[in-house]
N, C-alpha and C. Protein backbone atom coordinates (compact mmCIF):
# COMPACT_ATOMS: atom_id res chain seq x y z
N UNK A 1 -12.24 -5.61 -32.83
CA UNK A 1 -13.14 -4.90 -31.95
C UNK A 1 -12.33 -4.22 -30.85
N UNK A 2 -12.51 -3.26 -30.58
CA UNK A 2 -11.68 -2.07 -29.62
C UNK A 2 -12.46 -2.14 -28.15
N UNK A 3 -11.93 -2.15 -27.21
CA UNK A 3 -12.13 -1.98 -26.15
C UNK A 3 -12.72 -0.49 -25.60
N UNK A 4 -13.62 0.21 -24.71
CA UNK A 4 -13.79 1.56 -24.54
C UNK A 4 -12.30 2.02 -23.37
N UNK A 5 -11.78 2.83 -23.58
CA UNK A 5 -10.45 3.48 -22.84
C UNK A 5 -11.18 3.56 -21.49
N UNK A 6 -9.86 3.10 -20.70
CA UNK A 6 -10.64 3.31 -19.10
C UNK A 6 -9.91 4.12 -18.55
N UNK A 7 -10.46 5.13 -17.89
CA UNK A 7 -9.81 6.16 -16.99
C UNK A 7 -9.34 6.01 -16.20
N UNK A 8 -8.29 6.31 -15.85
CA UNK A 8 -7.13 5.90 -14.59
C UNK A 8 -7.41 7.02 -13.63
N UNK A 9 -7.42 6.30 -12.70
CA UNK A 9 -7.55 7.52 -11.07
C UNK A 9 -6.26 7.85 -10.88
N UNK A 10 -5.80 8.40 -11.02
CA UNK A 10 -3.94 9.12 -10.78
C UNK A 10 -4.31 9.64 -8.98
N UNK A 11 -5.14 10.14 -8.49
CA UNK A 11 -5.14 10.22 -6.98
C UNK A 11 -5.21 9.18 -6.64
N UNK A 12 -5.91 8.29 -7.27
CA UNK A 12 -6.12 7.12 -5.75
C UNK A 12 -4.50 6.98 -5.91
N UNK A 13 -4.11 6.46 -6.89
CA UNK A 13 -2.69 5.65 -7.13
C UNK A 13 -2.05 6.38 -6.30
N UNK A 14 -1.54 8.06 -6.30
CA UNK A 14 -1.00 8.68 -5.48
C UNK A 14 -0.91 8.92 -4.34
N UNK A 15 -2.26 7.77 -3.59
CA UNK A 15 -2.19 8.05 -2.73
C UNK A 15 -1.65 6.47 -1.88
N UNK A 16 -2.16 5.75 -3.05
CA UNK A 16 -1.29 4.35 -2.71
C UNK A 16 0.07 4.48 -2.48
N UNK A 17 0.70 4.99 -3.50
CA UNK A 17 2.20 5.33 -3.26
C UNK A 17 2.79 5.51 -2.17
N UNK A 18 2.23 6.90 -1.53
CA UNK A 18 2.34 8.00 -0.89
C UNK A 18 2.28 7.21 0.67
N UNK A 19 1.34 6.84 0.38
CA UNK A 19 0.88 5.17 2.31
C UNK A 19 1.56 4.20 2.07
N UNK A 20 2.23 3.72 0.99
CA UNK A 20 3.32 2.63 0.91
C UNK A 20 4.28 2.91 0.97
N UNK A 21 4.99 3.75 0.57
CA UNK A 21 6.75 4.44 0.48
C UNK A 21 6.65 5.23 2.05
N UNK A 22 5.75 5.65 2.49
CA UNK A 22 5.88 6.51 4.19
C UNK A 22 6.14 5.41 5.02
N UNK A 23 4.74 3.88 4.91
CA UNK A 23 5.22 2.96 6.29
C UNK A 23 6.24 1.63 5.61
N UNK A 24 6.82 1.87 4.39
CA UNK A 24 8.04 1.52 3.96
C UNK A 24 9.35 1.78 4.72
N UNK A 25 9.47 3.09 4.46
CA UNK A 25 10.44 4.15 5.82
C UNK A 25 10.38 3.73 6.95
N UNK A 26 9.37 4.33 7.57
CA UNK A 26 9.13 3.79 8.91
C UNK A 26 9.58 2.83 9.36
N UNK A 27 8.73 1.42 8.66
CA UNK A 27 9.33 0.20 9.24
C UNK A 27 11.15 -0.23 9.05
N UNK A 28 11.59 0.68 7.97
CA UNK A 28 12.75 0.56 7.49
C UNK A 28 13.57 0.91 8.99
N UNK A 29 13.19 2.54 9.20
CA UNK A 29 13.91 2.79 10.30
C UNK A 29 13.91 2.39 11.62
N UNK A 30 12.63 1.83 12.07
CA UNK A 30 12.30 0.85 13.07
C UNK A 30 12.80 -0.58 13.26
N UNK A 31 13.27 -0.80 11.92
CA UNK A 31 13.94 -2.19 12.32
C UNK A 31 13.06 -3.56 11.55
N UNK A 32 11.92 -3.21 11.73
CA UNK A 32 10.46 -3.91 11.42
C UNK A 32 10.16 -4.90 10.38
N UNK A 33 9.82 -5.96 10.12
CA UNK A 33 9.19 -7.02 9.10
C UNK A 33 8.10 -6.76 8.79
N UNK A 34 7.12 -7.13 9.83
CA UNK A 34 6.05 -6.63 9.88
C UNK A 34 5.20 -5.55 10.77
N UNK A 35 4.46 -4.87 9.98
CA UNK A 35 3.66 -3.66 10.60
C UNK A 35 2.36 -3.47 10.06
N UNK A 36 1.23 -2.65 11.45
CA UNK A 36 -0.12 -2.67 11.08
C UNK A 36 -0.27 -0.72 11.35
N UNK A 37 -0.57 -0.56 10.26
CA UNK A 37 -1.23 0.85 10.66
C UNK A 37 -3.17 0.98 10.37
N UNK A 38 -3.38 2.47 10.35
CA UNK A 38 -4.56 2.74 9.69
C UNK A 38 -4.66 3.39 9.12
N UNK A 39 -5.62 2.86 7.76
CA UNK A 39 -5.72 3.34 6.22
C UNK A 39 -6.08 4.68 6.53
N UNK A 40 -5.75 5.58 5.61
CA UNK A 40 -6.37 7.12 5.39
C UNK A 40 -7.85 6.83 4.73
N UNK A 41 -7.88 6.20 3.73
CA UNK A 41 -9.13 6.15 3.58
C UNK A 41 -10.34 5.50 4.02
N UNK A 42 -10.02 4.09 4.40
CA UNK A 42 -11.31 4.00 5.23
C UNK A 42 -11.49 3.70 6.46
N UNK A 43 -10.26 4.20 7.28
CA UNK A 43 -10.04 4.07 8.80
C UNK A 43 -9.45 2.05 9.18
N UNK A 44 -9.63 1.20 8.09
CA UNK A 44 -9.85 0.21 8.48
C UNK A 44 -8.08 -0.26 8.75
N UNK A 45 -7.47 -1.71 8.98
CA UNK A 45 -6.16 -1.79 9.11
C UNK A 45 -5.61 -1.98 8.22
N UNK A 46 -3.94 -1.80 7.54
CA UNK A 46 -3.63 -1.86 6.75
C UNK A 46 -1.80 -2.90 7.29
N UNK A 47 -2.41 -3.95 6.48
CA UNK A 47 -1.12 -4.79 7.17
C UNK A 47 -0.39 -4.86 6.04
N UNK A 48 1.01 -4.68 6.48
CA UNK A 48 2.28 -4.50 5.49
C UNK A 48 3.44 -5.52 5.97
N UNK A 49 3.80 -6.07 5.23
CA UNK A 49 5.50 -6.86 5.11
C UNK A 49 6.69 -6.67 4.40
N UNK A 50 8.04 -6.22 5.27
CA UNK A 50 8.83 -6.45 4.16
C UNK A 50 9.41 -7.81 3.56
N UNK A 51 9.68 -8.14 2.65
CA UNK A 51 10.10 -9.58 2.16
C UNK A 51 11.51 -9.31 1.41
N UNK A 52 12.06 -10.61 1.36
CA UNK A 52 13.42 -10.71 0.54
C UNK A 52 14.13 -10.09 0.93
N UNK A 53 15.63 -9.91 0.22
CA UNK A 53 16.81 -9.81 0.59
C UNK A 53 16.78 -8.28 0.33
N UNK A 54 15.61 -7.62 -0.51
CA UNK A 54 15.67 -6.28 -0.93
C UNK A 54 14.71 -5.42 -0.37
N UNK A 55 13.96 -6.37 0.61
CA UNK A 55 13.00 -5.55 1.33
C UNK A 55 11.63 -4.86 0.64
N UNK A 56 10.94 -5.83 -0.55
CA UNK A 56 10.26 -5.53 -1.01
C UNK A 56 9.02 -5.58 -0.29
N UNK A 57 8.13 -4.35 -0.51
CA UNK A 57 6.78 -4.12 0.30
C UNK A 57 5.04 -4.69 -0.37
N UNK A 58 4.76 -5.73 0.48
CA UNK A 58 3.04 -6.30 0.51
C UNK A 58 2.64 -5.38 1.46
N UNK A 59 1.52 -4.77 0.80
CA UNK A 59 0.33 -4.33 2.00
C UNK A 59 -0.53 -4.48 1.51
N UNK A 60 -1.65 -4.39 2.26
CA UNK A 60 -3.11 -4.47 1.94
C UNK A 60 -3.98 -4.28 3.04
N UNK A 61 -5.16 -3.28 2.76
CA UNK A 61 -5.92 -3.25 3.85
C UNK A 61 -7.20 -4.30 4.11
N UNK A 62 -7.57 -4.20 5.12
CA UNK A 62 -8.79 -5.59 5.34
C UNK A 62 -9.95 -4.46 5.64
N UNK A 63 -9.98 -3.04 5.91
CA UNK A 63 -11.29 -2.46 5.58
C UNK A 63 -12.04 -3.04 4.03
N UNK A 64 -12.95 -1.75 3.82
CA UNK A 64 -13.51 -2.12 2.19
C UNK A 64 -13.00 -1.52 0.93
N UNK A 65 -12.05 -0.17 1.85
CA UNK A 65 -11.61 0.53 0.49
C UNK A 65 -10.56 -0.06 -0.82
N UNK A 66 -10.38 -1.66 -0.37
CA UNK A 66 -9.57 -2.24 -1.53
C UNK A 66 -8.02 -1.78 -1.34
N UNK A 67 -7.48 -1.00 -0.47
CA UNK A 67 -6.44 -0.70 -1.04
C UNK A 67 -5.44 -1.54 -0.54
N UNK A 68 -4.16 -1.66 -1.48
CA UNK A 68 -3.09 -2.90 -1.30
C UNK A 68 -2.20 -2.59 -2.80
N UNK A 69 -0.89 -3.38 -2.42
CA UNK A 69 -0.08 -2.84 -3.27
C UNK A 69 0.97 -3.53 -2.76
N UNK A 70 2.19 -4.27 -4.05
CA UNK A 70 3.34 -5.24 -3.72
C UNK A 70 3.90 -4.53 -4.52
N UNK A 71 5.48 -4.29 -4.16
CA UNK A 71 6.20 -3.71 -4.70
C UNK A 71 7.76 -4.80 -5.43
């Protein structure tokens, strides 16, 4: 039995990217562990960490728009 194909949002993702790799930088060049900005999409906060020896990025926002992303 086959599953129905699910459509992938290529904007939202792009735009996940796009708000993770910018306050990636940022905090990179700031010095920073942790940092709070605000989401583009639903104004709400979006708290980010770098972790490990390679500086890998957790964020996630606590508005409703769901968005978050570990790299």
């Amino acid at each position: 039995m086959t599953r129905p194909v699910q459509k992938i949002d290529t904007k939202g993702i792009a735009e996940v990217l796009a708000t993770g790799m910018k306050l990636k930088s940022v905090m990179n060049k700031k010095g920073l562990k942790r940092a709070r900005c605000v989401c583009p999409r639903c104004g709400g906060t979006i708290r980010a960490t770098l972790a490990g020896a390679r500086n890998h990025l957790h964020m996630a926002c606590d508005g409703g728009c769901g968005m978050q992303m570990m790299e």
